[in-house]
Protein backbone atom coordinates (compact mmCIF):
# COMPACT_ATOMS: atom_id res chain seq x y z
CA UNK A 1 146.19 70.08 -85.53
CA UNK A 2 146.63 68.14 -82.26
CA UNK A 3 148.13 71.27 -80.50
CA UNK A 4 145.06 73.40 -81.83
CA UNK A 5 142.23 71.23 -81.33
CA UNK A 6 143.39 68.52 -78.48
CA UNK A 7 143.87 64.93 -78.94
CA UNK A 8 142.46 63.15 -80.89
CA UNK A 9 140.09 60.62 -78.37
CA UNK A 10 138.16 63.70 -77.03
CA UNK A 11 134.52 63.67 -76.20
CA UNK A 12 132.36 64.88 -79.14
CA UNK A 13 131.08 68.39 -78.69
CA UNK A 14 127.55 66.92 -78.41
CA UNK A 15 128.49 64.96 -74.97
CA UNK A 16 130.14 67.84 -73.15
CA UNK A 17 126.95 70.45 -74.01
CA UNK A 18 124.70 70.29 -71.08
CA UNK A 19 121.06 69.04 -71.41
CA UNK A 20 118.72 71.76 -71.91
CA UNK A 21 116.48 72.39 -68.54
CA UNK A 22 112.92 71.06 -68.53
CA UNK A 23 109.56 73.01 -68.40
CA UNK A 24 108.64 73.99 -64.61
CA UNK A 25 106.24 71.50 -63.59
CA UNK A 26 103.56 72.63 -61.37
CA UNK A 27 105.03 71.51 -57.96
CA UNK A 28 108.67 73.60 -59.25
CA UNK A 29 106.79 76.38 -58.95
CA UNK A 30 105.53 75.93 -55.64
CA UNK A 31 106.97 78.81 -53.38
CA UNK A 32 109.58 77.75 -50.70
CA UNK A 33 110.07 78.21 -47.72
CA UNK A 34 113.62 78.80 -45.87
CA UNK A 35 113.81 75.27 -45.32
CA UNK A 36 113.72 74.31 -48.98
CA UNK A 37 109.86 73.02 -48.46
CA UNK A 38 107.20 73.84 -50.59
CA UNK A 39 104.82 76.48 -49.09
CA UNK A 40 101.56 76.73 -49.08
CA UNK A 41 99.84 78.21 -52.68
CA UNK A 42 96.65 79.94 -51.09
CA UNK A 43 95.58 80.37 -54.84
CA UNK A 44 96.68 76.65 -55.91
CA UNK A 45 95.17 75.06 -53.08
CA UNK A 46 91.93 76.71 -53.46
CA UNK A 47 88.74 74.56 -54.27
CA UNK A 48 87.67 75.02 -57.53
CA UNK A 49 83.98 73.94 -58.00
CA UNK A 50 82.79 72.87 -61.77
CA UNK A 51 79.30 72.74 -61.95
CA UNK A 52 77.73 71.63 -65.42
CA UNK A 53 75.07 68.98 -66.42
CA UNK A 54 77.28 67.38 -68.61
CA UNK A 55 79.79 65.27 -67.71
CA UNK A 56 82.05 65.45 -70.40
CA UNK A 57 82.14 69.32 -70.21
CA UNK A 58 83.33 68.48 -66.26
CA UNK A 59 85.70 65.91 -67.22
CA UNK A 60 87.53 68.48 -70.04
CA UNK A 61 87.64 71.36 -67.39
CA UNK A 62 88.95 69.12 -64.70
CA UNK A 63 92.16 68.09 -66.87
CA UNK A 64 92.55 71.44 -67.83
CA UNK A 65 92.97 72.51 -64.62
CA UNK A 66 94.79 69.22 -63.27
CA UNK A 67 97.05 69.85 -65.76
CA UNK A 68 97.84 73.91 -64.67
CA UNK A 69 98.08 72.31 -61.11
CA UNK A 70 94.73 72.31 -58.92
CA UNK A 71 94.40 69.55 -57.42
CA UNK A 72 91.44 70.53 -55.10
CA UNK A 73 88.35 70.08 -57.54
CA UNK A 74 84.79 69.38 -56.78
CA UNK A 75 82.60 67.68 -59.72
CA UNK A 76 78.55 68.11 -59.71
CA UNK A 77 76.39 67.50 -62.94
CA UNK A 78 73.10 67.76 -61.11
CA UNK A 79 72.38 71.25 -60.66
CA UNK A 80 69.48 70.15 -57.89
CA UNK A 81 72.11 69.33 -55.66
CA UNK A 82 74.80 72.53 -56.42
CA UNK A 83 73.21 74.51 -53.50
CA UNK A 84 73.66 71.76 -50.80
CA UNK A 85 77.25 70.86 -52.22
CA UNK A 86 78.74 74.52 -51.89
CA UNK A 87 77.41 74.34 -48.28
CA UNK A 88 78.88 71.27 -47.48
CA UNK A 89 82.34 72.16 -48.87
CA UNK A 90 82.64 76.02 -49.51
CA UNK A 91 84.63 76.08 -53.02
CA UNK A 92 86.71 79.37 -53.55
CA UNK A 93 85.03 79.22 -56.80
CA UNK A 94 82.39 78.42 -59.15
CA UNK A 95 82.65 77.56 -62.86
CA UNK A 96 78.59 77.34 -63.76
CA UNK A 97 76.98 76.16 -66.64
CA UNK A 98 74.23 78.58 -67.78
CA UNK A 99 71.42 76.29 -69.82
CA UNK A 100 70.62 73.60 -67.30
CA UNK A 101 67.57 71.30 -66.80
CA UNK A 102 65.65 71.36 -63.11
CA UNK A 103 67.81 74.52 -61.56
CA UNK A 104 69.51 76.67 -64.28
CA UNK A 105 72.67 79.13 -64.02
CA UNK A 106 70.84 82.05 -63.33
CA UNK A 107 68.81 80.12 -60.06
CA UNK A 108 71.82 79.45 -58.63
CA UNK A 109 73.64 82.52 -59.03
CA UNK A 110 70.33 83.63 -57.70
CA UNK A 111 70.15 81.57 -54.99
CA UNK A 112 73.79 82.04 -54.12
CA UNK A 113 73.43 86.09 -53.79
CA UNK A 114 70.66 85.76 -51.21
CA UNK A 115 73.49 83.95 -48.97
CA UNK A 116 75.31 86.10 -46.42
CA UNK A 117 78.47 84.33 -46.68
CA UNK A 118 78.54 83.63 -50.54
CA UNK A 119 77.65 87.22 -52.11
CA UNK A 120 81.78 87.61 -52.26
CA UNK A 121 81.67 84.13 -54.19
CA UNK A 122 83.68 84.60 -57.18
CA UNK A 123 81.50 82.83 -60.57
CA UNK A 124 82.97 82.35 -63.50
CA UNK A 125 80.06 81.27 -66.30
CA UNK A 126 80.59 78.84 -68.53
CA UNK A 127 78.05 79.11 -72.12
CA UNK A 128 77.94 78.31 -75.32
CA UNK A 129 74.96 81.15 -75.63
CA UNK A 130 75.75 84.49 -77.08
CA UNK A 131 72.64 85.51 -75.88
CA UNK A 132 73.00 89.52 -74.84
CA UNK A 133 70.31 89.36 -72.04
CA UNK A 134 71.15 85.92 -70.55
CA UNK A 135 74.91 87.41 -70.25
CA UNK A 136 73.49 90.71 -68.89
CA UNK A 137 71.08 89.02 -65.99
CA UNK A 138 74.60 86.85 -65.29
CA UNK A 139 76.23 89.89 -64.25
CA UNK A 140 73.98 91.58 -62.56
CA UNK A 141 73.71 88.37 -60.46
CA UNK A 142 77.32 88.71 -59.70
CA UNK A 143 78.76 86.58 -62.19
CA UNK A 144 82.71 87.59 -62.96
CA UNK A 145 83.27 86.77 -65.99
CA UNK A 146 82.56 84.27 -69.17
CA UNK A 147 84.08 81.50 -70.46
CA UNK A 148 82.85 80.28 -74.00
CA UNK A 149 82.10 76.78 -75.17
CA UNK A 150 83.70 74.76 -76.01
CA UNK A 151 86.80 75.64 -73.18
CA UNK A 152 89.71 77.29 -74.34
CA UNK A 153 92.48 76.14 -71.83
CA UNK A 154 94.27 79.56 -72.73
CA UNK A 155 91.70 81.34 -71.67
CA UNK A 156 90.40 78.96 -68.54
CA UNK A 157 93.59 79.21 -66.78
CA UNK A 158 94.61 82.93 -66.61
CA UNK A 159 90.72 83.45 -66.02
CA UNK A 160 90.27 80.80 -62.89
CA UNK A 161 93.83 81.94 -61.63
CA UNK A 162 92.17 86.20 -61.65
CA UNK A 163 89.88 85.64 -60.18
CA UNK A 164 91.07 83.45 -56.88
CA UNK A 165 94.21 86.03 -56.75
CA UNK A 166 91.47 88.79 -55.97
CA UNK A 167 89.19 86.59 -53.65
CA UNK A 168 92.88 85.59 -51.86
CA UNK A 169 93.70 89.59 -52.35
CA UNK A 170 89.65 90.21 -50.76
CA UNK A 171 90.30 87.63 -47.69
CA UNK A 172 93.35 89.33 -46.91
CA UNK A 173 92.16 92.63 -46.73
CA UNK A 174 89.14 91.70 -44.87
CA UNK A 175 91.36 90.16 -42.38
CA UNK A 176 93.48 92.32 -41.99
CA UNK A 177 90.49 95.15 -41.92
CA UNK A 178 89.59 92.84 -38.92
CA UNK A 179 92.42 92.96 -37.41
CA UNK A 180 92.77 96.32 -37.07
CA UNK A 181 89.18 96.86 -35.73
CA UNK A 182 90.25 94.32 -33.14
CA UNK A 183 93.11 96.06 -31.96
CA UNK A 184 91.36 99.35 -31.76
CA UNK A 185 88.42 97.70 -29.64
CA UNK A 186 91.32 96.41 -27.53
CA UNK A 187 93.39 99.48 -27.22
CA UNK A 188 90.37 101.54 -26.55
CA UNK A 189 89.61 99.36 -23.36
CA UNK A 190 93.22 99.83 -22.29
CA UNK A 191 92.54 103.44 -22.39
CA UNK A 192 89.47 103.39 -21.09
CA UNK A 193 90.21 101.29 -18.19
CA UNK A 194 93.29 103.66 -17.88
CA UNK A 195 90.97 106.70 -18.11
CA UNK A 196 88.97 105.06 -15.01
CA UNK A 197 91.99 104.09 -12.67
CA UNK A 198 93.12 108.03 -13.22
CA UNK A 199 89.90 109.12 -11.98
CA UNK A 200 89.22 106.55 -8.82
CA UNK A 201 92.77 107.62 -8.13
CA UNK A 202 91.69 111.31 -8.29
CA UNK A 203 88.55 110.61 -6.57
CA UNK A 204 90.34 108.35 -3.63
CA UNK A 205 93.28 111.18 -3.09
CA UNK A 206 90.53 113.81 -2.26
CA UNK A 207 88.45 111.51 -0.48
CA UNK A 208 91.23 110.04 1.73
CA UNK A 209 91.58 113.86 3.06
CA UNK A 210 88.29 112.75 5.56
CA UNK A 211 87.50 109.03 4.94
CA UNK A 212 90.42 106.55 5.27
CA UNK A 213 89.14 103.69 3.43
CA UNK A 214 87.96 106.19 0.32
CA UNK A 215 85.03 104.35 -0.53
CA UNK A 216 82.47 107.02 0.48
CA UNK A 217 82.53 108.04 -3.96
CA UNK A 218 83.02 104.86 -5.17
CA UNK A 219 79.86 104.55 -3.16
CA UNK A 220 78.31 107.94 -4.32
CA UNK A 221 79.08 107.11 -7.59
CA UNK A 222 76.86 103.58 -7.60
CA UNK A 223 74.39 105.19 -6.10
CA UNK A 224 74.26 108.16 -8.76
CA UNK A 225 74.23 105.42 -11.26
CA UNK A 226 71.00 103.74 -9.84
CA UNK A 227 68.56 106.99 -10.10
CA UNK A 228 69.65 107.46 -13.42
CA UNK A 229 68.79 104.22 -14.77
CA UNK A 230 65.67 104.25 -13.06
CA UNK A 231 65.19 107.77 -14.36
CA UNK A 232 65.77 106.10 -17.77
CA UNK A 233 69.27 107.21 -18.80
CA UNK A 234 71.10 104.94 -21.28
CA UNK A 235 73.74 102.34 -20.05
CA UNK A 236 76.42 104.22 -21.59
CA UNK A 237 75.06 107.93 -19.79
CA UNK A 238 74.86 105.41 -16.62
CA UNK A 239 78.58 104.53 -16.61
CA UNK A 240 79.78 107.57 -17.91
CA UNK A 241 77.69 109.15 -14.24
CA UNK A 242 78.80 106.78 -11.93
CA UNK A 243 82.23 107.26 -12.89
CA UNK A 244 81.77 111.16 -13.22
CA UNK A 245 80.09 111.48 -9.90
CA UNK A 246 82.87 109.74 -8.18
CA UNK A 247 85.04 113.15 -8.72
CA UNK A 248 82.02 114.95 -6.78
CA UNK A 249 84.01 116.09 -3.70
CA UNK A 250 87.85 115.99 -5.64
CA UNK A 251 87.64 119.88 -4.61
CA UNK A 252 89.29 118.88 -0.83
CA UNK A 253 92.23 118.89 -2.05
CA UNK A 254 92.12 122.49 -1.16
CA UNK A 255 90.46 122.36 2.46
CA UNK A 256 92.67 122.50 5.87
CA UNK A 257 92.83 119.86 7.74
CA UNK A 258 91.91 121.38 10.44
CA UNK A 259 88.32 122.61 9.05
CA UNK A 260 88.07 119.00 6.80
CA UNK A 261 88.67 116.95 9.95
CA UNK A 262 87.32 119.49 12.37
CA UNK A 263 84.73 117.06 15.05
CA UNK A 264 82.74 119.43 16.64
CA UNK A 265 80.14 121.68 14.10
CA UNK A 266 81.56 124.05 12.13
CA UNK A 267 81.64 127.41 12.77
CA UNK A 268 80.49 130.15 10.12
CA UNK A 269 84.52 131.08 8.95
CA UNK A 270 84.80 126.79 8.46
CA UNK A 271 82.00 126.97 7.09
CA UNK A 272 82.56 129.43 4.39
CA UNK A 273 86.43 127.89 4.15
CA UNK A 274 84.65 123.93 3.02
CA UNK A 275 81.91 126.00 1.04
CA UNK A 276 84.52 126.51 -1.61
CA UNK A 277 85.56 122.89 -2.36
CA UNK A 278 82.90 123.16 -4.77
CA UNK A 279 84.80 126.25 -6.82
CA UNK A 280 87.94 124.37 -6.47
CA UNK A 281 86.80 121.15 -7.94
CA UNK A 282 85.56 123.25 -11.15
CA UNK A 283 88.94 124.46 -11.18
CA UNK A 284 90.59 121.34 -11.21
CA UNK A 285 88.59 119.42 -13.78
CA UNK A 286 86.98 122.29 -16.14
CA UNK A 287 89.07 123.59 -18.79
CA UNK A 288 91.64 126.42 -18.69
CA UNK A 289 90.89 129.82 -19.63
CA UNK A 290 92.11 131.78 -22.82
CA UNK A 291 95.32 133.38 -21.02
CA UNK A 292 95.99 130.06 -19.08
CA UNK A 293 96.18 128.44 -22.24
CA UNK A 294 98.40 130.96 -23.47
CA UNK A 295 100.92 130.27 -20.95
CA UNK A 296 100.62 126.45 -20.84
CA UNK A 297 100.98 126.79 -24.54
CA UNK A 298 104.64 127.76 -24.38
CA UNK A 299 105.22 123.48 -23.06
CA UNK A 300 104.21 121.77 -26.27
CA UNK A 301 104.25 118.68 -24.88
CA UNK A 302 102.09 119.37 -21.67
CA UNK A 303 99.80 121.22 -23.54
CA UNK A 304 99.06 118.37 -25.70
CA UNK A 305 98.65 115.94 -23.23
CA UNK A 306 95.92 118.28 -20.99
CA UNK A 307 94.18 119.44 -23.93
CA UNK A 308 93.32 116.27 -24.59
CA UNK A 309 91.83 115.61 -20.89
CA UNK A 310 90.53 119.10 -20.70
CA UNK A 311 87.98 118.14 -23.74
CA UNK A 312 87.02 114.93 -21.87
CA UNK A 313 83.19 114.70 -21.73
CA UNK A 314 83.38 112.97 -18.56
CA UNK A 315 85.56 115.62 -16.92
CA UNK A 316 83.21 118.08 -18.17
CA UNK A 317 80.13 116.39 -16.47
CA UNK A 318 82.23 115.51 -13.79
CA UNK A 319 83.13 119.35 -13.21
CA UNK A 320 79.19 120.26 -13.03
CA UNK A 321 78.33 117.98 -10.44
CA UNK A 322 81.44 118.89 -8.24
CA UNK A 323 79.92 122.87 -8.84
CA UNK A 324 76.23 122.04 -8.52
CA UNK A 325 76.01 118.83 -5.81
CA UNK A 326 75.13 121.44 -3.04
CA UNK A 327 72.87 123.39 -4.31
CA UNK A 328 69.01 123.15 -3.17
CA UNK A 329 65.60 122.42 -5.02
CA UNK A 330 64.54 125.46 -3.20
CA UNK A 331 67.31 128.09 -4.13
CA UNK A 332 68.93 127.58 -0.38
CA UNK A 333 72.19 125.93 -1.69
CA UNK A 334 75.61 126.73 -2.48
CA UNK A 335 77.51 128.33 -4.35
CA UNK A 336 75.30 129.77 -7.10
CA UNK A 337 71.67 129.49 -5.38
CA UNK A 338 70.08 127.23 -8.10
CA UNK A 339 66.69 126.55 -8.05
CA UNK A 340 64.69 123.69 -9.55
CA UNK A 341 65.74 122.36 -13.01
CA UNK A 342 68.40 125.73 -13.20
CA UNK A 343 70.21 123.03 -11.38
CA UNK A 344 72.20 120.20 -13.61
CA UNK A 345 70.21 116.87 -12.96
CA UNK A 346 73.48 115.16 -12.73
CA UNK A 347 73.71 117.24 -9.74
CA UNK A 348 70.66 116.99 -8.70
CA UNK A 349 70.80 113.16 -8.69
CA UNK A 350 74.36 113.53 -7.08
CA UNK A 351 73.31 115.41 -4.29
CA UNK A 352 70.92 112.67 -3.46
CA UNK A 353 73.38 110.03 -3.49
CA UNK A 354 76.20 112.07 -1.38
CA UNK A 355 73.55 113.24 1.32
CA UNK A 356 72.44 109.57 1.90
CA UNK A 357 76.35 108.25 1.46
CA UNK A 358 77.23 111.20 4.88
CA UNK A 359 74.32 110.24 6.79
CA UNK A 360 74.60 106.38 6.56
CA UNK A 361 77.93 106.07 7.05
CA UNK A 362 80.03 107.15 9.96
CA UNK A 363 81.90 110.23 10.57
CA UNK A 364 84.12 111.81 12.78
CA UNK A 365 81.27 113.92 14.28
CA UNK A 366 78.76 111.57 14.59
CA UNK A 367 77.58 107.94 14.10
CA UNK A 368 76.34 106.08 11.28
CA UNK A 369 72.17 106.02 10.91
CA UNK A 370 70.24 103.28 10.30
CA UNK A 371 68.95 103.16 6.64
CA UNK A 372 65.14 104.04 7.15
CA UNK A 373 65.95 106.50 8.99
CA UNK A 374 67.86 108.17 6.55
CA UNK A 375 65.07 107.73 3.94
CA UNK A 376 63.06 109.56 6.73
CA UNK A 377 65.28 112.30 7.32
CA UNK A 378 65.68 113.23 3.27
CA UNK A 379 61.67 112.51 3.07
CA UNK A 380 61.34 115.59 5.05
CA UNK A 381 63.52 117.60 2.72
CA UNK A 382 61.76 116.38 -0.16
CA UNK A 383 60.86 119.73 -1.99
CA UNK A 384 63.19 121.65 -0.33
CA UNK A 385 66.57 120.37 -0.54
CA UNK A 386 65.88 117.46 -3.10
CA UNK A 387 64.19 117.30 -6.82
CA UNK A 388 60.89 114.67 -5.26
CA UNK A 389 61.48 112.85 -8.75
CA UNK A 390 64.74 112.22 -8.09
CA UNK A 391 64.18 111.51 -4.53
CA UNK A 392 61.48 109.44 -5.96
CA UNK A 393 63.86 107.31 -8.30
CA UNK A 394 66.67 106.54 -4.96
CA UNK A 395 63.69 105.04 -3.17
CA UNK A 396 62.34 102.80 -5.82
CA UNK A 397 65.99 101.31 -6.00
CA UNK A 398 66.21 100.78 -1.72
CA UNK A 399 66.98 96.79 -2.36
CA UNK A 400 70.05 97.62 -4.43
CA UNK A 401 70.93 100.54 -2.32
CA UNK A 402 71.72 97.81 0.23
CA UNK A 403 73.63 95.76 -1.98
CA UNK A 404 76.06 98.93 -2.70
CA UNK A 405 76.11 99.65 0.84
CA UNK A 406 77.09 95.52 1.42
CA UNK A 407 79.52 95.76 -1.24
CA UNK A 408 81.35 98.52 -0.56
CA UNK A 409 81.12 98.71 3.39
CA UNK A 410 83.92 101.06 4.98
CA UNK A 411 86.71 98.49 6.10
C-alpha cells in the first residue's frame, strides 16, 4: 500500500488541488497594452448620463452600472436643468425617463434633435408606460431603444454597452471619413501646386527665348486675370486664366533665334516665320490627333501619363489663347482672321494684356513707354485691334496695373 499510494504523511488531495480562478472583475478585463498597463476602454470610459425625476430610479441604475464597470456617471433628477447639464459635460449617452413633471422625455429628446452636435446622441428611454404612441413619438425623436421599469440589470447592461460600441463604431468612422477628406484636400494642393510649377516652367522656357528675366507672362498672366474679374468672371475662372494665359507665347519654342532676337523690324519672310508661334503653341498644348494617339498608344505608360494632361481644362484654354491672342476685333489678325466675338474672349482679354506687357516693357528693338502713353497708343486701336469692353475693363483696373508692373519689374 505504501509503494502504491506513497507514504503515509502526504498532503491530503484537497491541499495539493489548486484554488479555482475568480470571476474577471471589471478592471481584469481592461485591455493591455504591451507594457502590461491597462488601456484605455473608449466604451468603459464613456459618460453615461441618467436622467430621471426620481432619485431612487438614479441611484438603482447607477449601481447597476458601477457594478458592470462605468465609472463615469452623471446624475440629474430635475429635468429643467437636463438641457444645460448635457452642454456642460457632453455624456456619450442618455438614459431618459419618459413621464416627467416641468420638461418631459419627449421635450428633451425634442430639444436635443434641434442641436447640431447632439442629433447622433445615442437615448436609451427608460418607462414604465406601455403606451404604443408615447413609444412611437420616442422613436421618431431618435430614441434607440427601451428599457422597462422597473430596470432589469440583464437587460441594462448589454443595452447601454450597444449602443456606445456603435456611437464609438460612428466616431471612428467619422474620423476616419475626415481624415481621408483631409488628405485628399492636401494631396490635391500638392498636385495643384505641382500642376502650376509645370506650367510657369513651360511658360518661363519659351519666354526666356527673348526676355531673360521671363517675367513678361507671369506678368501677362496678372494682367489677364484683372479684366476678367472686372468683367465678372468667378475667382476660380480668374485663376484658372491667369495661369492659362501665362502659356500665351509657349509657341517660341519653335522660332530661330535669329528672327526671335532679330533688333531691327522684321522683314515679311520673319515675319511670316514668328506668325506661326501661334500654330505651334496649339500643337504643343492641344490634344493629339486620332493616328497620333494610335502611335503613342503602343507606350502604355506614356500614354497614360499625357492623356491625362491632354484632357486638362487649363491646357485646353490655355491652347485657345496661344491660337487666338493675335487676332484683331476687326478681322486684321492672325492666323485665322477672327472678327468680333468669333474670337475666344480669353483671347481677346489676352491680347490686351500681352500688347500692353511689349509696349511697357523694354525690348531689344526699342525702349520701354511710359504707362499713359501706352493707354494712349491702344486707345487709338480701340475698335480695331481690341474688343472696347475689354479695353474698357484693363483701364478701370490702371491702379493695380501698376502694382503688377511694381511687383514683377524685369530684374
Amino acid at each position: 500500500m505504501d509503494v502504491l499510494f506513497g507514504p503515509s504523511n502526504a498532503a491530503p488531495v484537497a491541499a495539493i488541488v489548486p484554488p479555482a480562478p475568480k470571476p474577471a472583475s471589471a478592471e481584469d478585463r481592461q485591455p493591455k497594452k504591451a507594457d502590461g498597463t491597462a488601456a484605455r476602454d473608449p466604451i468603459m470610459d464613456s459618460t453615461i448620463m441618467v436622467l430621471d425625476d426620481e432619485p431612487f430610479n438614479v441611484m438603482v441604475v447607477r449601481k447597476y452600472l458601477r457594478d458592470a464597470g462605468y465609472s463615469s456617471l452623471l446624475e440629474c433628477t430635475d429635468s429643467s436643468e437636463a438641457m444645460r447639464t448635457i452642454a456642460r459635460n457632453k455624456p456619450s449617452l442618455l438614459l431618459l425617463d419618459i413621464m416627467m413633471p416641468k420638461v418631459s422625455g419627449l421635450d428633451i429628446l425634442r430639444a436635443l434633435r434641434l442641436e447640431e452636435q447632439a442629433r447622433r446622441f445615442p437615448v436609451l428611454v427608460l418607462t414604465a408606460s406601455t403606451d404604443s404612441a408615447t413609444k412611437r413619438e420616442a422613436l421618431d425623436l431618435g430614441a434607440a431603444d427601451f428599457l422597462a421599469k422597473p430596470v432589469d440589470p440583464n437587460d441594462l447592461v448589454p443595452r447601454v454597452r450597444n449602443a456606445l460600441t456603435t456611437k464609438v463604431y460612428e466616431e471612428r468612422l467619422a474620423n476616419y471619413a475626415e481624415k481621408l477628406e483631409h488628405d485628399v484636400r492636401t494631396r490635391t494642393a500638392e498636385l495643384e501646386a505641382s500642376r502650376q510649377e509645370v506650367i510657369h516652367c513651360l511658360a518661363r522656357a519659351a519666354e526666356y527665348r527673348d526676355d531673360i528675366t521671363g517675367q513678361h507672362v507671369v506678368r501677362v498672366g496678372r494682367y489677364a486675370g484683372l479684366i476678367a474679374r472686372e468683367l465678372g468672371s468667378s475667382a476660380a475662372d480668374v485663376e484658372t486664366l491667369e495661369l492659362a494665359a501665362q502659356l500665351h507665347d509657349v509657341g517660341k519654342i519653335g522660332i530661330p533665334d535669329a528672327v526671335l532676337n532679330s533688333p531691327g523690324k522684321l522683314d515679311p519672310e520673319q515675319l511670316a516665320v514668328i506668325q506661326r508661334h501661334c500654330s505651334f503653341a496649339r500643337n504643343i498644348l492641344a490634344p493629339l490627333g486620332e493616328n497620333e494617339w494610335r502611335v503613342l498608344q503602343t507606350h502604355a505608360r506614356l500614354g497614360a501619363g499625357l492623356l491625362q494632361i491632354s484632357s486638362s481644362p487649363i491646357l485646353m484654354l490655355a491652347a485657345r489663347i496661344a491660337q487666338t491672342h493675335h487676332e484683331w476685333w476687326n478681322g486684321a489678325g492672325y492666323p485665322l482672321g477672327l472678327a468680333g466675338e468669333d474670337i475666344p474672349l480669353e483671347g481677346r482679354i489676352t491680347a490686351v494684356a500681352d500688347v500692353f506687357d511689349a509696349l511697357s516693357t523694354p525690348r531689344p528693338y526699342k525702349a520701354p513707354i511710359p504707362r499713359e502713353k501706352c493707354f494712349a497708343i491702344m486707345t487709338e486701336e480701340r475698335g480695331t485691334h481690341f474688343d472696347p469692353r475689354v479695353l474698357d475693363a484693363f483701364f478701370a483696373r490702371s491702379k493695380e496695373v501698376i502694382e503688377i508692373q511694381m511687383e514683377y519689374m524685369d530684374r
